[in-house]
Protein backbone atom coordinates (compact mmCIF):
# COMPACT_ATOMS: atom_id res chain seq x y z
CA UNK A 1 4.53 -14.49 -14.51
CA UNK A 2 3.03 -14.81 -10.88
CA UNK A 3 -0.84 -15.56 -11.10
CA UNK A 4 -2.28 -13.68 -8.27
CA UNK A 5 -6.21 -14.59 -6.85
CA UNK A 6 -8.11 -11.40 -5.62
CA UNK A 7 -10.18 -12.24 -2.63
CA UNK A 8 -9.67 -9.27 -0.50
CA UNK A 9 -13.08 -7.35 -0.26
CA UNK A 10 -11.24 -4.37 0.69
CA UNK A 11 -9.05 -4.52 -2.86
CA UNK A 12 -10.27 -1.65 -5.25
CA UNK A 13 -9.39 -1.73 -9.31
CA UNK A 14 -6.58 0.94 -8.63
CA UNK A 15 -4.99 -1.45 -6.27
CA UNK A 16 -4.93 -3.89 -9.03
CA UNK A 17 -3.58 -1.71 -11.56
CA UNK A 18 -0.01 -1.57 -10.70
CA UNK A 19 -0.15 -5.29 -10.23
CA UNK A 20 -1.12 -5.72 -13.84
CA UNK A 21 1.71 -2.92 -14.84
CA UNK A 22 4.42 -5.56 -13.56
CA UNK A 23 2.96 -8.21 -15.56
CA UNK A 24 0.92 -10.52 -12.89
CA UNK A 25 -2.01 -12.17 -14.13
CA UNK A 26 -4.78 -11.05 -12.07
CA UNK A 27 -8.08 -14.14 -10.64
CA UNK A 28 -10.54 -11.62 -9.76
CA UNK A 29 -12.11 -14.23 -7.26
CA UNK A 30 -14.10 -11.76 -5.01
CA UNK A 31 -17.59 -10.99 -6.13
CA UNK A 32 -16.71 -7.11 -7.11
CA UNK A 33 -14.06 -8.75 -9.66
CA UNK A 34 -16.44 -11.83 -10.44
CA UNK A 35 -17.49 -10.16 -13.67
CA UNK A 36 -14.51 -8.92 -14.69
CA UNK A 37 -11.66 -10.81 -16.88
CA UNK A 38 -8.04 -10.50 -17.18
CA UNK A 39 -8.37 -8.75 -20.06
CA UNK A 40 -10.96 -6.00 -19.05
CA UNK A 41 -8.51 -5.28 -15.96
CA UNK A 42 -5.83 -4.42 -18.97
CA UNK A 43 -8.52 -2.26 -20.35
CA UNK A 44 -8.98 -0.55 -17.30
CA UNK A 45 -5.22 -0.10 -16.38
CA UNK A 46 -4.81 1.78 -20.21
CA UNK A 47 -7.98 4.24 -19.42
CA UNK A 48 -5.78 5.47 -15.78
């Protein structure tokens, strides 16, 4: 499992989502994603 670190400003949460449907772990590491975990990301990709 490939462990990718967000920093791209530009990167929205639907960007991420397809990441996390393959299985990647995703850093948030830009300050959009700073308060967001791994596991809320998951949450997010179930609601979409």
């Amino acid at each position: 499992m490939k462990i990718l670190i967000t920093g791209s400003k530009g990167m929205l949460a639907q960007d991420l989502i397809p990441l996390l449907r393959e299985g990647h772990e995703v850093m948030p590491y830009s300050p959009e994603y700073a308060s967001l975990s791994t596991c809320d990301l998951r949450k997010l990709m179930l609601r979409c």
